[in-house]
N, C-alpha and C. Protein backbone atom coordinates (compact mmCIF):
# COMPACT_ATOMS: atom_id res chain seq x y z
N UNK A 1 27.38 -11.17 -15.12
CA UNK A 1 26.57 -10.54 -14.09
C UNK A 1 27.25 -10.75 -12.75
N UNK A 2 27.35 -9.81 -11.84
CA UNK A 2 28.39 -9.66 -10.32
C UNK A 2 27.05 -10.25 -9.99
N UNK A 3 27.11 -10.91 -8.59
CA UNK A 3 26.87 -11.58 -7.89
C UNK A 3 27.36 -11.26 -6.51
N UNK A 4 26.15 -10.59 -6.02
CA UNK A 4 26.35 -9.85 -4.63
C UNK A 4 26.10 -10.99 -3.40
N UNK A 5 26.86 -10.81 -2.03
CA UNK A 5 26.68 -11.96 -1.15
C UNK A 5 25.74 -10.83 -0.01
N UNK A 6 24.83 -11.77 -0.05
CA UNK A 6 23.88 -11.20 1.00
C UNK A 6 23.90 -12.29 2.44
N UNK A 7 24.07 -11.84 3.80
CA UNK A 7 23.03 -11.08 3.82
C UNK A 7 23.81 -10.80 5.37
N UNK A 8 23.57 -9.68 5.54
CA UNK A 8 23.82 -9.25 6.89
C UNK A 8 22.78 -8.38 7.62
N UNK A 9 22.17 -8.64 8.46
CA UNK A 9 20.88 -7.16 9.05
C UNK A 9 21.72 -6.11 8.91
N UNK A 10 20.94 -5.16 8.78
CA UNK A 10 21.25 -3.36 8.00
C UNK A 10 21.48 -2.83 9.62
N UNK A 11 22.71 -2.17 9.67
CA UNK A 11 22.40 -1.66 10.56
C UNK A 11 21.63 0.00 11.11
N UNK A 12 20.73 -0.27 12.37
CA UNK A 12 19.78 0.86 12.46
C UNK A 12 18.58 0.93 11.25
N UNK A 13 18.36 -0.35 11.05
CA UNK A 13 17.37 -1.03 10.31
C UNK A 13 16.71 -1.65 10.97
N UNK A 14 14.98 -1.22 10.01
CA UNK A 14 13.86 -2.57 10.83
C UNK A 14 14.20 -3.06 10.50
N UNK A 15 13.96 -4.02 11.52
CA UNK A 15 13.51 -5.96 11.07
C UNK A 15 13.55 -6.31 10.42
N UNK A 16 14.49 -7.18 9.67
CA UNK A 16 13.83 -8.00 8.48
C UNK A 16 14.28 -7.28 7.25
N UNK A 17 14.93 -6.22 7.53
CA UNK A 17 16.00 -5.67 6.06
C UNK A 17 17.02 -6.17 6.50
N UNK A 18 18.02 -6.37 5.06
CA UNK A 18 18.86 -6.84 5.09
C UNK A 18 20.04 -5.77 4.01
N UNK A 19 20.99 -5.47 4.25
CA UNK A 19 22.19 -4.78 3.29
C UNK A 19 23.04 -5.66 2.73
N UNK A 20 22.40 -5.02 1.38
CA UNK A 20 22.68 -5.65 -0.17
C UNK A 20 24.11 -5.20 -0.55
N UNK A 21 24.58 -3.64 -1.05
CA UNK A 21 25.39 -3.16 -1.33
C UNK A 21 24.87 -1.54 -1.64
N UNK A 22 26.22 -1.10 -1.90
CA UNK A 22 26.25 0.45 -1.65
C UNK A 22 25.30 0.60 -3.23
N UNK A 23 24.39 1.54 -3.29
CA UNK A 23 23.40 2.05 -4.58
C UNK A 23 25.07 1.96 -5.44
N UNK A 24 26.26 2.40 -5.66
CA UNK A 24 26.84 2.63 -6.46
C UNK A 24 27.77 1.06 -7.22
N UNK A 25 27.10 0.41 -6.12
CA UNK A 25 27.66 -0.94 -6.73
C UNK A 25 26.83 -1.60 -8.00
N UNK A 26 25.61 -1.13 -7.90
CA UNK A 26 24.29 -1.28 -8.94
C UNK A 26 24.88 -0.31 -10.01
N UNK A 27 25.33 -0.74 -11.64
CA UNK A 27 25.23 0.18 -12.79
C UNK A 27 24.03 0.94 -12.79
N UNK A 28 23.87 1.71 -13.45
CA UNK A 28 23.00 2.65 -13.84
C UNK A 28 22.23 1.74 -14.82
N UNK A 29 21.20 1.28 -14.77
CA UNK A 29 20.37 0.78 -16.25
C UNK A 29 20.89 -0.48 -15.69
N UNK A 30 21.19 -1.03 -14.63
CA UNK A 30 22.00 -2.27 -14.51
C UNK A 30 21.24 -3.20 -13.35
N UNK A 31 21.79 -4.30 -13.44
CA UNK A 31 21.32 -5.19 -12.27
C UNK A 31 22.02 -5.78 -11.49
N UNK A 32 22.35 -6.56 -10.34
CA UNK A 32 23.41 -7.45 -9.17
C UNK A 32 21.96 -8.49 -9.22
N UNK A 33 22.89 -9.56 -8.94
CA UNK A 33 22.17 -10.53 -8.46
C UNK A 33 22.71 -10.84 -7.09
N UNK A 34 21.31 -11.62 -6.50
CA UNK A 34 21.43 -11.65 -4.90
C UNK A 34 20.88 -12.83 -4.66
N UNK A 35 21.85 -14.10 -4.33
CA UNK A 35 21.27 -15.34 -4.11
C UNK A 35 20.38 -15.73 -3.13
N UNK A 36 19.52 -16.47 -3.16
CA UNK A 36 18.48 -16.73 -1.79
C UNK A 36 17.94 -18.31 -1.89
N UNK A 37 17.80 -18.52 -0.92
CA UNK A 37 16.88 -20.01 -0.74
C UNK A 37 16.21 -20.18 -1.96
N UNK A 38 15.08 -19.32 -2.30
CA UNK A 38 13.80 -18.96 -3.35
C UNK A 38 14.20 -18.68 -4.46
N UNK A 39 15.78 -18.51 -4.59
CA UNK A 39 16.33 -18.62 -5.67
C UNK A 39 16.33 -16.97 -6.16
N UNK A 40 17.43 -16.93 -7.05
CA UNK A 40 18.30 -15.87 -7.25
C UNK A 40 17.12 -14.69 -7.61
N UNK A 41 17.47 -13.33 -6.46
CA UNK A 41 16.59 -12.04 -6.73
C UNK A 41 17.89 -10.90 -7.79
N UNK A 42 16.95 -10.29 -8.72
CA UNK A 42 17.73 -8.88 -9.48
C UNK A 42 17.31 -8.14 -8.64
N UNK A 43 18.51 -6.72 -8.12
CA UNK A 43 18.16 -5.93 -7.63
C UNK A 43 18.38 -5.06 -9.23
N UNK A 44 18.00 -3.72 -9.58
CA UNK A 44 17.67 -3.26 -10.11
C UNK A 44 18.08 -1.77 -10.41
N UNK A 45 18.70 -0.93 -10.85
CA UNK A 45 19.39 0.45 -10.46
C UNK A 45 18.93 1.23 -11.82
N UNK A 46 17.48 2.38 -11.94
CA UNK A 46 16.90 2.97 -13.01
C UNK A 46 18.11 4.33 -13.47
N UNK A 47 17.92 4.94 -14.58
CA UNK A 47 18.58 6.15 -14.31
C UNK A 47 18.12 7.07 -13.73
N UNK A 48 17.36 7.34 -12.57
CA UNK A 48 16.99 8.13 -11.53
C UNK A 48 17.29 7.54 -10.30
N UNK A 49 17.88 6.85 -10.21
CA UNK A 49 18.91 5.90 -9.25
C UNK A 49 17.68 5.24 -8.15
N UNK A 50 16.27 4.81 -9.05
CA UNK A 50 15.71 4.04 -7.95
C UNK A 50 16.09 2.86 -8.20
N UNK A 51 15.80 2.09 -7.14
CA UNK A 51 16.00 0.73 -6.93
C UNK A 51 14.69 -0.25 -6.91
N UNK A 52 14.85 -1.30 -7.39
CA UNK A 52 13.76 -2.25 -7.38
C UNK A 52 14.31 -3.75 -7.01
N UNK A 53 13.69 -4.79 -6.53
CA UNK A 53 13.71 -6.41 -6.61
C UNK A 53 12.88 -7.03 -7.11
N UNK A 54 13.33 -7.88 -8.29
CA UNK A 54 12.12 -8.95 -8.37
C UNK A 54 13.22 -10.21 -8.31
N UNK A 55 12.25 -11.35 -8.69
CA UNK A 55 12.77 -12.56 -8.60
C UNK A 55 13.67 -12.81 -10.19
N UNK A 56 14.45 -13.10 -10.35
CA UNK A 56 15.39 -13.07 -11.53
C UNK A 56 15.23 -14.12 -12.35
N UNK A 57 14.01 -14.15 -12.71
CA UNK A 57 13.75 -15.44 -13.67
C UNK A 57 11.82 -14.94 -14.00
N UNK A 58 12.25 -14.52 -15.64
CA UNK A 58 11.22 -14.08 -16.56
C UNK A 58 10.31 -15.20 -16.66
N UNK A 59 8.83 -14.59 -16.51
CA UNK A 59 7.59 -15.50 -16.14
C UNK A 59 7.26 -16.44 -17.55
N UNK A 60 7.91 -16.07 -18.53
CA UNK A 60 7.58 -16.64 -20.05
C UNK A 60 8.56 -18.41 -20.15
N UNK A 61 9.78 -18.20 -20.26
CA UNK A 61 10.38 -19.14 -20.38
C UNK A 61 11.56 -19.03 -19.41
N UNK A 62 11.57 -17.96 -17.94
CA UNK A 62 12.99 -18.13 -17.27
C UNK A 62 13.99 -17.74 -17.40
N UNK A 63 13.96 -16.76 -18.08
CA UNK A 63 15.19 -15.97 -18.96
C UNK A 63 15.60 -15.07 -17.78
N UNK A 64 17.06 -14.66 -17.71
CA UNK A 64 17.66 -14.46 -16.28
C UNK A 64 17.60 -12.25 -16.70
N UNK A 65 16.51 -12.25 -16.13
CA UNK A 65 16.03 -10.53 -16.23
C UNK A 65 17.07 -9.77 -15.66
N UNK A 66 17.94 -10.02 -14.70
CA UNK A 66 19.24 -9.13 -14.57
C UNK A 66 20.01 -9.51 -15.96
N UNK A 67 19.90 -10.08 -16.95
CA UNK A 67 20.77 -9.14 -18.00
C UNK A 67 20.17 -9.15 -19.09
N UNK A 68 18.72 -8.82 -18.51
CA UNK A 68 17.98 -7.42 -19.51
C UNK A 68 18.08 -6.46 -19.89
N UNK A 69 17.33 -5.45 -20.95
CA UNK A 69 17.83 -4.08 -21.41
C UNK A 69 16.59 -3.46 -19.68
N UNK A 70 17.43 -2.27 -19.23
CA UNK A 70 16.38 -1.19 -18.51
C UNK A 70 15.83 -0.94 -19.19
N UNK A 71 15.06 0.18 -19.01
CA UNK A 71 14.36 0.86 -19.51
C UNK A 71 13.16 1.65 -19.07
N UNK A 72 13.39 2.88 -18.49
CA UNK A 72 12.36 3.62 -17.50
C UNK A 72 12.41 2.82 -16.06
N UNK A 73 11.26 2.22 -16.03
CA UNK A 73 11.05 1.25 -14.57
C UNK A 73 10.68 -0.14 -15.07
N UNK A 74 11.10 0.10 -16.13
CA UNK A 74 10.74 -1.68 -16.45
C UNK A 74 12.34 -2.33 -17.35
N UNK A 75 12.35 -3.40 -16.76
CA UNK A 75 13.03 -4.29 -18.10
C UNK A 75 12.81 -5.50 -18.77
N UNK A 76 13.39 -5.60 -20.00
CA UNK A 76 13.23 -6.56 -21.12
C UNK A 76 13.84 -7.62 -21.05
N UNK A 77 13.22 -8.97 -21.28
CA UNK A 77 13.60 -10.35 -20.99
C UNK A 77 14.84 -10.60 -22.08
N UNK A 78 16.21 -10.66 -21.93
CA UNK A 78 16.65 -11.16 -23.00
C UNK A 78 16.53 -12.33 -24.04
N UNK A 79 15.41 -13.23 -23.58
CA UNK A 79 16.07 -14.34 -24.58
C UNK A 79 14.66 -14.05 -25.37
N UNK A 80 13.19 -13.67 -25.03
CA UNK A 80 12.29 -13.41 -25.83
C UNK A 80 11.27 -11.98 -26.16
N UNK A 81 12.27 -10.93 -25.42
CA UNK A 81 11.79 -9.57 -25.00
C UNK A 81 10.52 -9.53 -24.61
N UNK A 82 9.77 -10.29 -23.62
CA UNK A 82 8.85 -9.69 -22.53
C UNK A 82 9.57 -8.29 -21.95
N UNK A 83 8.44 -7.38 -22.02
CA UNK A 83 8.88 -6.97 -21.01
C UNK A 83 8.33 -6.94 -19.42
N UNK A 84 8.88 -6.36 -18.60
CA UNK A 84 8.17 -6.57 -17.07
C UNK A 84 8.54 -5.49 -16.36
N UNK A 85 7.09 -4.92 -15.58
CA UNK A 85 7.03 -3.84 -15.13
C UNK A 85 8.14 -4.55 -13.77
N UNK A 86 9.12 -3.49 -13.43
CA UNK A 86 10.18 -3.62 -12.00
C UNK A 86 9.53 -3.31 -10.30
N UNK A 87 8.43 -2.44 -10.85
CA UNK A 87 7.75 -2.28 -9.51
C UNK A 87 7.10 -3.52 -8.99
N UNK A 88 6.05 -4.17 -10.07
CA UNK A 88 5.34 -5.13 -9.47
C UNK A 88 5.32 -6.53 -9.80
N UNK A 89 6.82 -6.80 -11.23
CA UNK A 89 7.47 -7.82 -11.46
C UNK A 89 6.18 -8.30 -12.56
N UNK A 90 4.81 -7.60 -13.05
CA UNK A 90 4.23 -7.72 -13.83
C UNK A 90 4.37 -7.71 -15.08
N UNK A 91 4.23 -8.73 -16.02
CA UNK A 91 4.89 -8.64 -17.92
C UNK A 91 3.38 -7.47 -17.82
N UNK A 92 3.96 -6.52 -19.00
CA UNK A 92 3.28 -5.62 -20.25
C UNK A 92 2.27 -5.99 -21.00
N UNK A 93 1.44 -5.70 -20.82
CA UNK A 93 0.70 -5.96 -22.09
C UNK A 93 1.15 -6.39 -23.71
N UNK A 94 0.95 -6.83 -23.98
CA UNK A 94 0.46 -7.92 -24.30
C UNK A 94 0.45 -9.14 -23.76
N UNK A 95 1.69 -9.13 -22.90
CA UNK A 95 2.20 -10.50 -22.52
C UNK A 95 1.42 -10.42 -21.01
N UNK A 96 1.01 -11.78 -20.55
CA UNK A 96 0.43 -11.73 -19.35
C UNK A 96 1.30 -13.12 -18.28
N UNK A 97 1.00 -12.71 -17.28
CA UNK A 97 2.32 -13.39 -16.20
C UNK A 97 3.16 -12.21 -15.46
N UNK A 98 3.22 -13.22 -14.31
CA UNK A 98 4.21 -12.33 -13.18
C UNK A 98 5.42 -12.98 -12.67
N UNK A 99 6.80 -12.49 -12.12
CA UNK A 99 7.81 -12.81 -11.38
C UNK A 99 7.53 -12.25 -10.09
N UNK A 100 7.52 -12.78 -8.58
CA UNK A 100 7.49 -12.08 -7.30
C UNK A 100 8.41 -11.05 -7.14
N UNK A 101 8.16 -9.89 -6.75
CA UNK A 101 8.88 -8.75 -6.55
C UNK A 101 8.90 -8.58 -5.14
N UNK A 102 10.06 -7.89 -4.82
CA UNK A 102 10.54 -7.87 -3.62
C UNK A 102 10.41 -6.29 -2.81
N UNK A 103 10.49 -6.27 -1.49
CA UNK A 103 10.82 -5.02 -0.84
C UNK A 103 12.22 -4.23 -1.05
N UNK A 104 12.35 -2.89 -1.47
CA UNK A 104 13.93 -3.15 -1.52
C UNK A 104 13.58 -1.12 -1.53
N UNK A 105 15.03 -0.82 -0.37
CA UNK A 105 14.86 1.00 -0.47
C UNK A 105 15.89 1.23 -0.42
N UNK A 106 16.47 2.26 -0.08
CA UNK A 106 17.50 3.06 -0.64
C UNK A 106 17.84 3.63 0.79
N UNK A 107 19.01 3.05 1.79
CA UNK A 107 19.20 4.64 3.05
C UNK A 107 20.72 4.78 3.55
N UNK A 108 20.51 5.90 3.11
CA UNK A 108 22.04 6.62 3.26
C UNK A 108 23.12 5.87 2.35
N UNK A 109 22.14 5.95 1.20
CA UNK A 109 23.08 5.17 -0.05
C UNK A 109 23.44 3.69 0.02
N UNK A 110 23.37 2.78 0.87
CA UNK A 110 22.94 1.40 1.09
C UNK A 110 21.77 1.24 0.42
N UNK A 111 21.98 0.03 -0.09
CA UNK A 111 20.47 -0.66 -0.41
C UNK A 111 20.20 -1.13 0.23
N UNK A 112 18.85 -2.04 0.21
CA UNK A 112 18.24 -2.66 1.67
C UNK A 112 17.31 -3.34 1.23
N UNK A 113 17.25 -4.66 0.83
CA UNK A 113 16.33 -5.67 0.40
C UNK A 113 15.52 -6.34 1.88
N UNK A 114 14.13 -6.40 2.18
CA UNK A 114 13.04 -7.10 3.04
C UNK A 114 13.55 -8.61 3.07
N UNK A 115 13.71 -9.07 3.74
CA UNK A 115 14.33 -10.62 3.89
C UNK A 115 12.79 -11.34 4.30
């Protein structure tokens, strides 16, 4: 898994975003990790090229969700397949538990994670 160095303010950005890397540095179906104090965030790249953040550590046993399977807007925990919705870092039904999800958009093909 690449391991992106954050963090610089975005420029002609509010407050408090920060530029991650270019959308094309994110695989398709793929993830970057982005180190932080709070400990390591997945950014997230769907095949409709949205972007998502959550916190990179599956709410079940910690399993490192950037090198999960995608899948739509959600991905699958590798070591016990939870899966977890990417929007709101929420496991699926059956499984119950959350990872914190992050702010994160898309401009002028930069990503842009909420610091």
């Amino acid at each position: 898994m690449t391991t992106l160095t954050l963090i610089k303010p975005a420029a002609a950005a509010e407050p408090g975003w920060m530029s991650v890397c270019a959308l094309d540095d994110i695989p398709v179906l793929g993830a970057r990790v982005v180190p932080s104090a709070s400990g390591d965030i997945a950014v997230f790249r769907t095949a409709d090229d949205e972007v998502f953040a959550i916190h990179d550590k599956c709410p079940h046993k910690g399993g490192p969700l950037s090198q999960g399977i995608v899948h739509g807007r959600d991905v699958t925990c590798p070591l016990h397949g939870w899966k977890i919705a990417l929007a709101s870092g929420d496991a699926l039904a059956p499984d119950v538990g959350c990872t914190k999800s992050f702010d994160v958009k898309l401009v002028d093909g930069l990503v842009l994670l909420k610091a």
